[in-house]
N, C-alpha and C. Protein backbone atom coordinates (compact mmCIF):
# COMPACT_ATOMS: atom_id res chain seq x y z
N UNK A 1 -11.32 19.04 101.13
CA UNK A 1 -12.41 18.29 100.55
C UNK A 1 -11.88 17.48 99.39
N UNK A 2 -12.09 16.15 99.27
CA UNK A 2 -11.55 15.32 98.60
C UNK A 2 -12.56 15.21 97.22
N UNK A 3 -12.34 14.89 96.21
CA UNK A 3 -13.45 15.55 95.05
C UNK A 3 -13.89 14.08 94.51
N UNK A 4 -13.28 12.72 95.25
CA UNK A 4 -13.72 11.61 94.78
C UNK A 4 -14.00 11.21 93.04
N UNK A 5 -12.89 11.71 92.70
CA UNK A 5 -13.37 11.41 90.89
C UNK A 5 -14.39 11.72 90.41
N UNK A 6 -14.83 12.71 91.14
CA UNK A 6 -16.52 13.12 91.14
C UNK A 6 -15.95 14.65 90.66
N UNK A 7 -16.30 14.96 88.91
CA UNK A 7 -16.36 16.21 88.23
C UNK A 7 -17.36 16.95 87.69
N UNK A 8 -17.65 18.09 87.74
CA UNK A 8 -18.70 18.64 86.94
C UNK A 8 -18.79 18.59 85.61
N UNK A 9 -20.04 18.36 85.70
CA UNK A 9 -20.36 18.27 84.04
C UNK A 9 -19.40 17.34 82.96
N UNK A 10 -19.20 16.21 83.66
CA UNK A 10 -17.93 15.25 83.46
C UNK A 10 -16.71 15.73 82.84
N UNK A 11 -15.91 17.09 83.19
CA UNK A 11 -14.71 17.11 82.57
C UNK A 11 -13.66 16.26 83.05
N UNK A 12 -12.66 16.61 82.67
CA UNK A 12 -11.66 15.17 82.42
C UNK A 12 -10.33 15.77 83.61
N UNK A 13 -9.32 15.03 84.09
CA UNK A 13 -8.24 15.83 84.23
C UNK A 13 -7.18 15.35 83.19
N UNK A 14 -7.17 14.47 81.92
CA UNK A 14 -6.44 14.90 81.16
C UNK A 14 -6.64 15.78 80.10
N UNK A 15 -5.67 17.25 79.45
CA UNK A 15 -6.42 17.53 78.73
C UNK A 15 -6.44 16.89 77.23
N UNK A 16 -7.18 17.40 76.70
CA UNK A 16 -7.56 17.33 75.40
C UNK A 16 -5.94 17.32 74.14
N UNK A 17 -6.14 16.24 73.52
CA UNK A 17 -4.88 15.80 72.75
C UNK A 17 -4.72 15.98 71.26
N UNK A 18 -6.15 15.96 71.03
CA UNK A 18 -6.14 16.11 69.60
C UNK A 18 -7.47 15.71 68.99
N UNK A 19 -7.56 15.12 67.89
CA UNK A 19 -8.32 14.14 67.27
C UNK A 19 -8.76 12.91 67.35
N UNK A 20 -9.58 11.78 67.79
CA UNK A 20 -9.50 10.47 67.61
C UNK A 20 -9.36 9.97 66.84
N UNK A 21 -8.93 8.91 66.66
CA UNK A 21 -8.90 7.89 65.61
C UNK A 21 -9.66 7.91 64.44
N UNK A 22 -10.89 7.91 65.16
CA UNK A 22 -11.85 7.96 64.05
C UNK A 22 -11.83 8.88 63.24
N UNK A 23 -11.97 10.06 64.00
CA UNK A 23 -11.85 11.58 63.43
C UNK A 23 -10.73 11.84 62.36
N UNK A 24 -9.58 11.01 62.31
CA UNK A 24 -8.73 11.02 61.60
C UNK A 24 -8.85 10.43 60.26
N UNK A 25 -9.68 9.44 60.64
CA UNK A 25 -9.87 8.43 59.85
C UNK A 25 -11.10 8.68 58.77
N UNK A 26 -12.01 10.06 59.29
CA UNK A 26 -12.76 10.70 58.28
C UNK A 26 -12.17 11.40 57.82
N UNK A 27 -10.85 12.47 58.21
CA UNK A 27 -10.32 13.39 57.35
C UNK A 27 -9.38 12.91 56.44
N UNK A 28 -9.11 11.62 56.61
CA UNK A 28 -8.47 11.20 55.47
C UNK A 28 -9.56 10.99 54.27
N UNK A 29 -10.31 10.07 54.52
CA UNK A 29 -11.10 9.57 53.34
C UNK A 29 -11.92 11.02 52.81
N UNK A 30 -11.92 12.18 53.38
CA UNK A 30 -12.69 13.62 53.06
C UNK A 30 -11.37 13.84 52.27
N UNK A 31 -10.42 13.68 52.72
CA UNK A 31 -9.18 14.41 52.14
C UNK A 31 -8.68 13.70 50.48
N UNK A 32 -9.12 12.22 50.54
CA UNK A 32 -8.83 11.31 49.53
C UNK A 32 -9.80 11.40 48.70
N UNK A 33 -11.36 11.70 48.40
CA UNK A 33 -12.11 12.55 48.30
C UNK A 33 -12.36 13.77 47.68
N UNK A 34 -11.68 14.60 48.15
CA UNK A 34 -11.47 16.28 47.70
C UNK A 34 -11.02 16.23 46.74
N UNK A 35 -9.37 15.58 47.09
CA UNK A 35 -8.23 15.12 45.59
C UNK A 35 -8.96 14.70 44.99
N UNK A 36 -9.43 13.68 44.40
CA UNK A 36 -10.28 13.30 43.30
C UNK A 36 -11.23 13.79 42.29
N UNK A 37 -12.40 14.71 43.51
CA UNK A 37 -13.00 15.37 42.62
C UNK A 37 -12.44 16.18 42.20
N UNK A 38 -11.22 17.46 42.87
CA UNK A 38 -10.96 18.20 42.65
C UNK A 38 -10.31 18.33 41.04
N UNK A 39 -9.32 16.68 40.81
CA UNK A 39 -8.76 16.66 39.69
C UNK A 39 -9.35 16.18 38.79
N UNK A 40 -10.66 15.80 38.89
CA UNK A 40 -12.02 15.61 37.75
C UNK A 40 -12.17 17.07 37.19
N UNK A 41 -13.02 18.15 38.43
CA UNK A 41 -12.81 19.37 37.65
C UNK A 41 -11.71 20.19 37.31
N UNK A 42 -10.74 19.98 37.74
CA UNK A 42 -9.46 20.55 36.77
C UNK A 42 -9.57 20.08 35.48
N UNK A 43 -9.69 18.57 35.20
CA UNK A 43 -9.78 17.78 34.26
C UNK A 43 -10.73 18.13 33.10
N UNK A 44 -11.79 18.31 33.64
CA UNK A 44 -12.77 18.94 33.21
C UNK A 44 -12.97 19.86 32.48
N UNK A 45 -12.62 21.13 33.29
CA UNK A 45 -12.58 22.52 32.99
C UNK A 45 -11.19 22.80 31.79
N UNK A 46 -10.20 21.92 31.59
CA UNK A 46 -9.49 21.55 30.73
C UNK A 46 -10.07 20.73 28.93
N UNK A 47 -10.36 20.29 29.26
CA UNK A 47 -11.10 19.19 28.54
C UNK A 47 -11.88 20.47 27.30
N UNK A 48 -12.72 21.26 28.08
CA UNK A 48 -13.66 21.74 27.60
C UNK A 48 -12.67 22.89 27.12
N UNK A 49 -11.75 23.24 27.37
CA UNK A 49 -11.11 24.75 27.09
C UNK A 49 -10.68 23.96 26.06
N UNK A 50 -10.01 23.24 25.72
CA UNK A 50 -8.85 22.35 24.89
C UNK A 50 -9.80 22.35 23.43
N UNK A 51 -10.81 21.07 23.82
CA UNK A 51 -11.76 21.05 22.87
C UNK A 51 -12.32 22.27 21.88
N UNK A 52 -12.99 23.10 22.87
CA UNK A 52 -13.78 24.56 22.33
C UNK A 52 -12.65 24.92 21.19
N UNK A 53 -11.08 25.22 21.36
CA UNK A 53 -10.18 25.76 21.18
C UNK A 53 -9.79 25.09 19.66
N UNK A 54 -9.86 23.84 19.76
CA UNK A 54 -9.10 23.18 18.62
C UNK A 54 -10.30 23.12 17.73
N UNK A 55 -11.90 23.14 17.90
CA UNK A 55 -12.79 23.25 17.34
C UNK A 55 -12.96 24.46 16.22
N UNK A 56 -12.28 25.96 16.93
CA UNK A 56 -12.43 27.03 16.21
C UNK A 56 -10.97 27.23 15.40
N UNK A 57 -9.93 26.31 16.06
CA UNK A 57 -8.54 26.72 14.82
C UNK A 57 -8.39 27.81 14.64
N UNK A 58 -8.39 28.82 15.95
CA UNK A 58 -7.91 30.33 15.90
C UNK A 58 -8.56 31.14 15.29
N UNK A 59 -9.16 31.05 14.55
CA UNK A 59 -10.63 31.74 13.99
C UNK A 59 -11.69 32.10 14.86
N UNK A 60 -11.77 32.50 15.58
CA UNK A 60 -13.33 32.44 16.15
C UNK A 60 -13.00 32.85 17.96
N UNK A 61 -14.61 32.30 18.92
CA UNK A 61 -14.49 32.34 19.80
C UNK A 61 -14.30 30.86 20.65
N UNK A 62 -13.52 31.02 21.45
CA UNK A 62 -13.88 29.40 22.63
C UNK A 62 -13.79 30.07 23.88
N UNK A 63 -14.07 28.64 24.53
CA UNK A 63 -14.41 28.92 26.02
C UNK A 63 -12.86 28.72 26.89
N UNK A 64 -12.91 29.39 27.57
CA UNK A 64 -11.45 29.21 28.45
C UNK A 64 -12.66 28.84 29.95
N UNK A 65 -12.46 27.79 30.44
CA UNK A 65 -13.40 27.40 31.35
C UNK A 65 -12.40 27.92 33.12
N UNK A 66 -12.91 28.50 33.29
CA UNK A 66 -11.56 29.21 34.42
C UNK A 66 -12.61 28.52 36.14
N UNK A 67 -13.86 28.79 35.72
CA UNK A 67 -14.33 28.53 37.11
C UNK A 67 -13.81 26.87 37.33
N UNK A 68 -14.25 25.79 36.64
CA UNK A 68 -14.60 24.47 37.13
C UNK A 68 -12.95 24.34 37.20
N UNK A 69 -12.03 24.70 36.46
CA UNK A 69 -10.50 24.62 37.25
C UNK A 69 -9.46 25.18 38.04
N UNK A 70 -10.37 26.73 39.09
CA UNK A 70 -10.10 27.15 39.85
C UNK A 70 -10.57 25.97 40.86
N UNK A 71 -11.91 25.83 40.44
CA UNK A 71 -12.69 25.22 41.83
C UNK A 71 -12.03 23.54 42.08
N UNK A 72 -11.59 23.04 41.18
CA UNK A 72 -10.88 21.81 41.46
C UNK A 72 -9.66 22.23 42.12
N UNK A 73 -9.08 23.37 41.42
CA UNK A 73 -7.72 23.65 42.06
C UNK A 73 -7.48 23.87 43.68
N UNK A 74 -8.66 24.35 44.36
CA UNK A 74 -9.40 24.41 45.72
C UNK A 74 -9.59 23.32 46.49
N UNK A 75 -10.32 22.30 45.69
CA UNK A 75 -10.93 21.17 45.70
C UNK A 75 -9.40 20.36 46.31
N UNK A 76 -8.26 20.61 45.39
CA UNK A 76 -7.50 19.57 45.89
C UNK A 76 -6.52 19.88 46.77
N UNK A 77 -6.14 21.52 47.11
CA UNK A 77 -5.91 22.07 48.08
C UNK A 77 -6.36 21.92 49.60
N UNK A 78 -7.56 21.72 49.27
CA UNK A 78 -8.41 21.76 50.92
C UNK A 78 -8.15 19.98 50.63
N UNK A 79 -8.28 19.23 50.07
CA UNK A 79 -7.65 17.96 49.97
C UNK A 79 -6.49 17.13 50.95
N UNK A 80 -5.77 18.13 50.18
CA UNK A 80 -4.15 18.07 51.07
C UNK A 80 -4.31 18.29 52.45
N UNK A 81 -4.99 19.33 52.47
CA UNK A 81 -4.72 19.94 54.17
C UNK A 81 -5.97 19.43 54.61
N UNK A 82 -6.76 18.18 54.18
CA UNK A 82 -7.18 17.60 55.30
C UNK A 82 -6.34 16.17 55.47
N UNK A 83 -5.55 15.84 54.48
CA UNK A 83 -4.81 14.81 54.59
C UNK A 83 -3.72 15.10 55.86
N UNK A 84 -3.58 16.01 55.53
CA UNK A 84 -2.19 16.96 56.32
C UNK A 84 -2.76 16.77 57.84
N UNK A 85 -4.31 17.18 58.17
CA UNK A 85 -4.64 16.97 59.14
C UNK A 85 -4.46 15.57 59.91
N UNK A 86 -4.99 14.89 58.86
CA UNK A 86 -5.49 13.62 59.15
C UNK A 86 -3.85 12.66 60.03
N UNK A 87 -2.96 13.27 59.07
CA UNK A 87 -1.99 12.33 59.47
C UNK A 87 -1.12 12.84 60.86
N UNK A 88 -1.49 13.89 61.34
CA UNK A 88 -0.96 14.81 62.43
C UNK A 88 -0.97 13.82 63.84
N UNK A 89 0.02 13.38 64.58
CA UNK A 89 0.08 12.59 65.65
C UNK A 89 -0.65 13.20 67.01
N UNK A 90 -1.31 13.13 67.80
CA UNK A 90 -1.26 13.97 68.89
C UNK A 90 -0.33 14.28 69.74
């Protein structure tokens, strides 16, 4: 029986390669993206530790801001590895 290019449920006979173009082309700009914000809140969460710190001149209490420059530190991690994705050939 000859199957005439005629498939179920339209699968393909090549398989599956990777990503499209496009698809690539969002994980970059997600990835270009991530980096950015990510190094705002590093930036950030810096900013505010630095400040608090030089405000009290060792006397006193400040803030060591640990969340908003973990979470950038994440931020630009998952960054990379969608860049990483993005640029992957099929």
């Amino acid at each position: 029986m000859a199957d005439n290019d005629v498939r179920p449920y339209g699968s393909s006979t090549t398989p599956y390669n990777g990503a499209s173009p496009e698809q690539q082309a969002r994980w970059e700009t997600r990835g270009k993206r991530s980096i950015e914000f990510g190094v705002a809140w590093l930036i950030g969460g810096l900013l505010v530790a630095v400040t608090t710190h030089e405000q009290v001149r060792g006397a006193g209490a400040y803030f060591v801001t640990w969340g908003p420059m973990l979470y950038g530190i994440y931020q630009i991690i998952s960054g990379f590895q969608l860049l990483n994705r993005s640029r992957k050939r099929p």
